[in-house]
C-alpha atoms as a PDB file:
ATOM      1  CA  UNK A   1     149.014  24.462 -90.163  1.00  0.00           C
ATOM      2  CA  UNK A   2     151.012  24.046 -93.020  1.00  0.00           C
ATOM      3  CA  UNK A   3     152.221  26.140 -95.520  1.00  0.00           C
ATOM      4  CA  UNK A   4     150.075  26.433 -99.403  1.00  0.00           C
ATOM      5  CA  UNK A   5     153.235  26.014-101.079  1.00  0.00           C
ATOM      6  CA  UNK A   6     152.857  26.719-104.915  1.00  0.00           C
ATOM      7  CA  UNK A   7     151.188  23.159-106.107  1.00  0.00           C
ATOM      8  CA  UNK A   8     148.743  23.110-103.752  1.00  0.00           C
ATOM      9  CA  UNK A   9     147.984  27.251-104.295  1.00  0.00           C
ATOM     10  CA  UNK A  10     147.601  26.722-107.495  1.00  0.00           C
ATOM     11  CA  UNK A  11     145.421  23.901-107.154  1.00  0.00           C
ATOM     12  CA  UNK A  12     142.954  25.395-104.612  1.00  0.00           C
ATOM     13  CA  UNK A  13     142.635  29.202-106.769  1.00  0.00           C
ATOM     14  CA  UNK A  14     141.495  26.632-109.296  1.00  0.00           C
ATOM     15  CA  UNK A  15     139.069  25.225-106.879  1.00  0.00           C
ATOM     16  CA  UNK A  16     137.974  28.202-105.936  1.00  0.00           C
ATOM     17  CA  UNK A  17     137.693  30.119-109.732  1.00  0.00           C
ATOM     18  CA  UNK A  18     135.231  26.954-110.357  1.00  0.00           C
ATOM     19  CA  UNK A  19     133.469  27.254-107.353  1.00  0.00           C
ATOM     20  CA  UNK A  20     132.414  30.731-108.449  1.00  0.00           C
ATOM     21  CA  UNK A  21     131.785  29.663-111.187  1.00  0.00           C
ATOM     22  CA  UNK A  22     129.253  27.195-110.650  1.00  0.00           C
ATOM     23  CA  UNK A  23     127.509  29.475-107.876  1.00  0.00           C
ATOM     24  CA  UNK A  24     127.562  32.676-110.282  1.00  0.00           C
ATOM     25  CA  UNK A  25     125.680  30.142-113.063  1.00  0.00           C
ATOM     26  CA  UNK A  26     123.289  28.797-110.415  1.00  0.00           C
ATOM     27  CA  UNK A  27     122.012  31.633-109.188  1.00  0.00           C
ATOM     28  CA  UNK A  28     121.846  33.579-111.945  1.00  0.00           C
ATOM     29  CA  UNK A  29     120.058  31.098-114.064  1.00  0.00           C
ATOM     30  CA  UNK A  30     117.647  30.309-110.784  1.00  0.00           C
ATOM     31  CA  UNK A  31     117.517  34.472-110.608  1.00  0.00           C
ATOM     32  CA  UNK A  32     115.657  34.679-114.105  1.00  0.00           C
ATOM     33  CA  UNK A  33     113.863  31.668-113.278  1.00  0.00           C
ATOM     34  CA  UNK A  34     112.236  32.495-109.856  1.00  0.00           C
ATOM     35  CA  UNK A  35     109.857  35.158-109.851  1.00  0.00           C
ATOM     36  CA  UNK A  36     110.070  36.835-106.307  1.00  0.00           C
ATOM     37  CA  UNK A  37     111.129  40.153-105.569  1.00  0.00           C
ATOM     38  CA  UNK A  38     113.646  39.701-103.035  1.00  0.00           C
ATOM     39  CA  UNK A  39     114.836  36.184-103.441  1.00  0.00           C
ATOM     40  CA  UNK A  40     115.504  36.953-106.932  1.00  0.00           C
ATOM     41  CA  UNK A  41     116.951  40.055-106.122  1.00  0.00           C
ATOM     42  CA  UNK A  42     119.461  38.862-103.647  1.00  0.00           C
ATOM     43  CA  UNK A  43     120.555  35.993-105.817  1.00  0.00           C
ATOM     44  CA  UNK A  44     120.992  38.212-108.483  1.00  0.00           C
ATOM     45  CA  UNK A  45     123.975  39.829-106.497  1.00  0.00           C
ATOM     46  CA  UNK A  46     125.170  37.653-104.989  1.00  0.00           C
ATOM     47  CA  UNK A  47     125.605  35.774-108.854  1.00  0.00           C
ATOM     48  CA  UNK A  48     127.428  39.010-109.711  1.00  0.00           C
ATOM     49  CA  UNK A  49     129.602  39.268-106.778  1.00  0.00           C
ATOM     50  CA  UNK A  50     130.403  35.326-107.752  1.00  0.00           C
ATOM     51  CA  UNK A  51     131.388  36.436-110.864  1.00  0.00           C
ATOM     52  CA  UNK A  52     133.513  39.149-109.684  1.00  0.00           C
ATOM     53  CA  UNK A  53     135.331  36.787-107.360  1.00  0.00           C
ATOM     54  CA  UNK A  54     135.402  34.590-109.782  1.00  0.00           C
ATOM     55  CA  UNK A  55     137.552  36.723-112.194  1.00  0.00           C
ATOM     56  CA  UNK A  56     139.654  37.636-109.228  1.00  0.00           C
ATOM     57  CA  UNK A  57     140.893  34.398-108.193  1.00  0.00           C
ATOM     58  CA  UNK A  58     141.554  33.854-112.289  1.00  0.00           C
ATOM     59  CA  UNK A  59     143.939  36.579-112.358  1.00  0.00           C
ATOM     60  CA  UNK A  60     145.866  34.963-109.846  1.00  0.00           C
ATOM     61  CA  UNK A  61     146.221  31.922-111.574  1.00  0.00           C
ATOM     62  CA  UNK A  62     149.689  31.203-113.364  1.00  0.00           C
ATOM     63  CA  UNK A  63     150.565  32.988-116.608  1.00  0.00           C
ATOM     64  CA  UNK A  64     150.979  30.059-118.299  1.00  0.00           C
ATOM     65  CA  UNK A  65     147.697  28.239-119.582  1.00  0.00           C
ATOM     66  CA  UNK A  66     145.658  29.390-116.950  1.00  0.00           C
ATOM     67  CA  UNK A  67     142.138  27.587-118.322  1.00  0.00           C
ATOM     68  CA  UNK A  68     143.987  24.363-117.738  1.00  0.00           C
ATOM     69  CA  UNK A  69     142.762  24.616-114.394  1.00  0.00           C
ATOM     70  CA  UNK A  70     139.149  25.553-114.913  1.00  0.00           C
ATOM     71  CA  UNK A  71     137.839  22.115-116.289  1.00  0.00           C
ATOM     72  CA  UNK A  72     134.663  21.389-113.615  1.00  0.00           C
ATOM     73  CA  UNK A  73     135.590  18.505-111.522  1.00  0.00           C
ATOM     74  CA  UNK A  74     133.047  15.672-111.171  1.00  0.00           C
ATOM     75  CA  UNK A  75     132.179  17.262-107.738  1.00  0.00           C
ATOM     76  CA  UNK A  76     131.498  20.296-109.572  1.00  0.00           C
ATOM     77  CA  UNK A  77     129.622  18.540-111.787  1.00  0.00           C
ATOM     78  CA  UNK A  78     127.674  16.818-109.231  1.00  0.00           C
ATOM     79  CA  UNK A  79     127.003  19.778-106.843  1.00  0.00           C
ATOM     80  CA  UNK A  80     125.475  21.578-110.102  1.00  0.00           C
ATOM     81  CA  UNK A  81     122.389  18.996-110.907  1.00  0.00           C
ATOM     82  CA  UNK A  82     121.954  18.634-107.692  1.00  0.00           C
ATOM     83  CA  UNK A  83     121.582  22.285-106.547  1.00  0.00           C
ATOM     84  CA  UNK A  84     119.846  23.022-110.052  1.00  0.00           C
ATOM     85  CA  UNK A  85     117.257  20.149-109.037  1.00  0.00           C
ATOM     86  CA  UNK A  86     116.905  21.836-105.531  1.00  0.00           C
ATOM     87  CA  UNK A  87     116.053  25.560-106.749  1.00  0.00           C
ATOM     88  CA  UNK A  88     112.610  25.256-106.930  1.00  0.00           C
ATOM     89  CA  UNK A  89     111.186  28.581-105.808  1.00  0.00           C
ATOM     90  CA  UNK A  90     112.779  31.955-104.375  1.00  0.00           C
ATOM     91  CA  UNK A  91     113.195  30.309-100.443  1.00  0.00           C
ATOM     92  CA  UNK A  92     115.205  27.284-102.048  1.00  0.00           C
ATOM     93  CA  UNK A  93     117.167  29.737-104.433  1.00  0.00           C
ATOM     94  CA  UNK A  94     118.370  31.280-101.481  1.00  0.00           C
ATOM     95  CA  UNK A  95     119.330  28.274 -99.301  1.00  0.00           C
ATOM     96  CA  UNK A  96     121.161  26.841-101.847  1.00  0.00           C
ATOM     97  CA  UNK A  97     122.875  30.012-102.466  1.00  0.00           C
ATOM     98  CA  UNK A  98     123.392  30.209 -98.708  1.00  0.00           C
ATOM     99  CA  UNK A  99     124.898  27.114 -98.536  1.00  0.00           C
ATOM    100  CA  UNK A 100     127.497  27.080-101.368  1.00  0.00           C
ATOM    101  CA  UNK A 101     128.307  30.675 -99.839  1.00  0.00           C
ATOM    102  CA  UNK A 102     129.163  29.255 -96.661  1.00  0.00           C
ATOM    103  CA  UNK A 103     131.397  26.356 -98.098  1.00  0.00           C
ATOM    104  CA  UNK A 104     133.346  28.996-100.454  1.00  0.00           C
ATOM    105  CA  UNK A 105     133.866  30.995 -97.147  1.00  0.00           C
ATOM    106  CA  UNK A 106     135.730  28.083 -95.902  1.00  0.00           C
ATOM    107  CA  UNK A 107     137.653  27.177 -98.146  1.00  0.00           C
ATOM    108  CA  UNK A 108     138.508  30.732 -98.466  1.00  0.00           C
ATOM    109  CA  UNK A 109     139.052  31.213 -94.471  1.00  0.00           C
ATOM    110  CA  UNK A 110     141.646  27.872 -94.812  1.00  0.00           C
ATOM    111  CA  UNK A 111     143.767  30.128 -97.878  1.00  0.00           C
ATOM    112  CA  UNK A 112     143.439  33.036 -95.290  1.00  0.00           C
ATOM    113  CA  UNK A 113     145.281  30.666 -92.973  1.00  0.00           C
ATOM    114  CA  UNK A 114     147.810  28.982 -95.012  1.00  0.00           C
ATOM    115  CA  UNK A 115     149.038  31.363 -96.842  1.00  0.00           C
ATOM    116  CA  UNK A 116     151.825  32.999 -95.214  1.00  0.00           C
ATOM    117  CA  UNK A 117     154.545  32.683 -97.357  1.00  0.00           C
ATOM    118  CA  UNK A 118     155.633  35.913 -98.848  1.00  0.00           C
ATOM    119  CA  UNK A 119     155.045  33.847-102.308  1.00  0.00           C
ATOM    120  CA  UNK A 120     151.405  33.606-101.246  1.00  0.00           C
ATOM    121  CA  UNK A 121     151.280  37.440-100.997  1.00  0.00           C
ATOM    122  CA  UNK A 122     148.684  37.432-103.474  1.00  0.00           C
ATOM    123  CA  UNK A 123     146.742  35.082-102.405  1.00  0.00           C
ATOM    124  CA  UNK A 124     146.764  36.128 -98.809  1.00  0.00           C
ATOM    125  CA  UNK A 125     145.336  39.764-100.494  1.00  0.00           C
ATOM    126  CA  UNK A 126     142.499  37.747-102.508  1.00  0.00           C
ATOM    127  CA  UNK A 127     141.712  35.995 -99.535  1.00  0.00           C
ATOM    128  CA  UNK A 128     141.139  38.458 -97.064  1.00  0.00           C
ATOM    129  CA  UNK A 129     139.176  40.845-100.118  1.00  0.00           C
ATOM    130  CA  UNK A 130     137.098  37.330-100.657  1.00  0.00           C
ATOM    131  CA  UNK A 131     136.297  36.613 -97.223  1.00  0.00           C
ATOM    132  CA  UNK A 132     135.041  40.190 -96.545  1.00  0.00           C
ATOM    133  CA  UNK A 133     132.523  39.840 -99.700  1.00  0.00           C
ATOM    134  CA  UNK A 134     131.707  36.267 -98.869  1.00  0.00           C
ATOM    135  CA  UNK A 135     130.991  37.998 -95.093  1.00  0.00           C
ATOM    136  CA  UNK A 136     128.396  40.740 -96.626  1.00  0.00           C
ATOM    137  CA  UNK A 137     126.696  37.703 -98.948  1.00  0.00           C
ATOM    138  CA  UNK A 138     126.158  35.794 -96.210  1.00  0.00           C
ATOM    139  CA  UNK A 139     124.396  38.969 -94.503  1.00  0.00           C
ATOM    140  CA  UNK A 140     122.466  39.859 -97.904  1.00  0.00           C
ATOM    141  CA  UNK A 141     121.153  35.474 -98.005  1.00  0.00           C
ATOM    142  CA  UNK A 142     120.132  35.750 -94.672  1.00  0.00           C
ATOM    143  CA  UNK A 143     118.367  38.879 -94.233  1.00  0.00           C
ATOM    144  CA  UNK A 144     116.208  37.705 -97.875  1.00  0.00           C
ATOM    145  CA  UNK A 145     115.639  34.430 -96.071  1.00  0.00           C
ATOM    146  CA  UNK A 146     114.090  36.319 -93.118  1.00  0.00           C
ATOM    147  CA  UNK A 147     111.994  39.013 -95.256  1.00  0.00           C
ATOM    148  CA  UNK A 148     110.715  36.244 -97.348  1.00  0.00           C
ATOM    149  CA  UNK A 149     109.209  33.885 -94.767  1.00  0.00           C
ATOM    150  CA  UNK A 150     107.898  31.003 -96.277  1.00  0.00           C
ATOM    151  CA  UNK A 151     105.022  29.090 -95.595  1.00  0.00           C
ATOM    152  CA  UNK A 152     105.051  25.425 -93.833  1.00  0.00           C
ATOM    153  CA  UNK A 153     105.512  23.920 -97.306  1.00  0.00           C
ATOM    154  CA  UNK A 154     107.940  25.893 -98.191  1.00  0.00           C
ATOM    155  CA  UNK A 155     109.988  25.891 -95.328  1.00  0.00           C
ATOM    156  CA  UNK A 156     109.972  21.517 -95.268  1.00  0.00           C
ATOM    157  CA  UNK A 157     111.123  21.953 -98.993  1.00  0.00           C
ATOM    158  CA  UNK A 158     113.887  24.274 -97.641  1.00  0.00           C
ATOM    159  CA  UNK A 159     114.862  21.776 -95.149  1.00  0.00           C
ATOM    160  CA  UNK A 160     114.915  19.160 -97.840  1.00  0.00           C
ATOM    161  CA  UNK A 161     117.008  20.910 -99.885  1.00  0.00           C
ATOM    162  CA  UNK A 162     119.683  21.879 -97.304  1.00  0.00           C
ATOM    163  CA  UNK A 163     119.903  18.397 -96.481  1.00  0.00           C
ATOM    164  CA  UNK A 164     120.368  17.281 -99.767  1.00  0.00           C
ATOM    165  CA  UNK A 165     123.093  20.161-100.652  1.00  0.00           C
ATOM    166  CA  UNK A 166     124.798  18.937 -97.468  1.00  0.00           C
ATOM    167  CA  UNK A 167     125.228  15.413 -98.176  1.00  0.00           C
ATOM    168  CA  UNK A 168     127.529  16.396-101.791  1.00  0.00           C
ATOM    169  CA  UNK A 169     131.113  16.800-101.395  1.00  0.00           C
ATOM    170  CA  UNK A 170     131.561  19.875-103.070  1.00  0.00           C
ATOM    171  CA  UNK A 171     134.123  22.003-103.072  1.00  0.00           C
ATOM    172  CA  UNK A 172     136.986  19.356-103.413  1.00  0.00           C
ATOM    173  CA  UNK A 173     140.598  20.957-103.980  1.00  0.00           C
ATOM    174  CA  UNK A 174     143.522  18.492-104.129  1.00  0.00           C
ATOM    175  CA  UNK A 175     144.966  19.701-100.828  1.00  0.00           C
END
């Protein structure tokens, strides 16, 4: 596997800033809106450890006009109404949660990967920090998804909505 190189590095922190972005606003707007215990709960943290990664992959972000890079993409743009028309109730709060997770986690894994340059340093540092919180949200989704089992209904509109998540493109970096 290639090489990041700077262009693309920069291009795919930018990806992922925005990508935290969008999950830390989805799930802690569908967090206030849900009332359940432990799906709201969950989602609530893992919204603020979005947010947290969120900052960290800003930092690493050139100097120079960093925000330049932050402007949602239409896939961002796209993957947000359609997740905020999935969220529904506290079992499709947590799918969709789930399944932006799991996207972010490889996209992250790929950085892990490609960035071996000693110019990546930082990068490779993020990634690896990233991918062990991405690891233990994953865990936290899962174990909510179990404790709150939902009934029939509720699991076909699950279903439904992992489909539907599933068929966007989302995240796109320019790699």
């Amino acid at each position: 596997m290639d090489p990041l190189g700077a262009s693309a590095s920069v291009d795919v922190v930018g990806t992922l800033c925005r990508a935290e972005q969008l999950v830390f606003a989805l799930l802690g707007e569908g967090a206030v809106r849900v009332a359940a215990p432990v799906g709201s709960a969950t989602a609530a943290a893992v919204a603020d450890h979005a947010g947290w990664r969120a900052r960290r992959w800003y930092e690493v972000l050139p100097l120079v006009d960093p925000d330049r890079f932050l402007e949602p993409s239409e896939s961002d743009r796209r993957m947000l109404a359609v997740a905020r028309d999935q969220i529904v109730d506290a079992a499709t709060l947590l799918v969709v949660g789930r399944e932006l997770v799991i996207r972010i986690a490889g996209l992250v894994a790929m950085v892990g990967e490609r960035a071996v340059t000693p110019s990546d340093a930082p990068l490779a540092r993020m990634a690896r920090m990233a991918a062990v919180d991405l690891a233990a949200d994953l865990v936290d989704l899962d174990d909510a998804m179990r404790r709150s089992v939902p009934d029939p209904d509720a699991r076909e509109r699950v279903g439904r909505a992992r489909d539907v998540i599933a068929a966007v493109e989302w995240p796109s970096p320019a790699l």
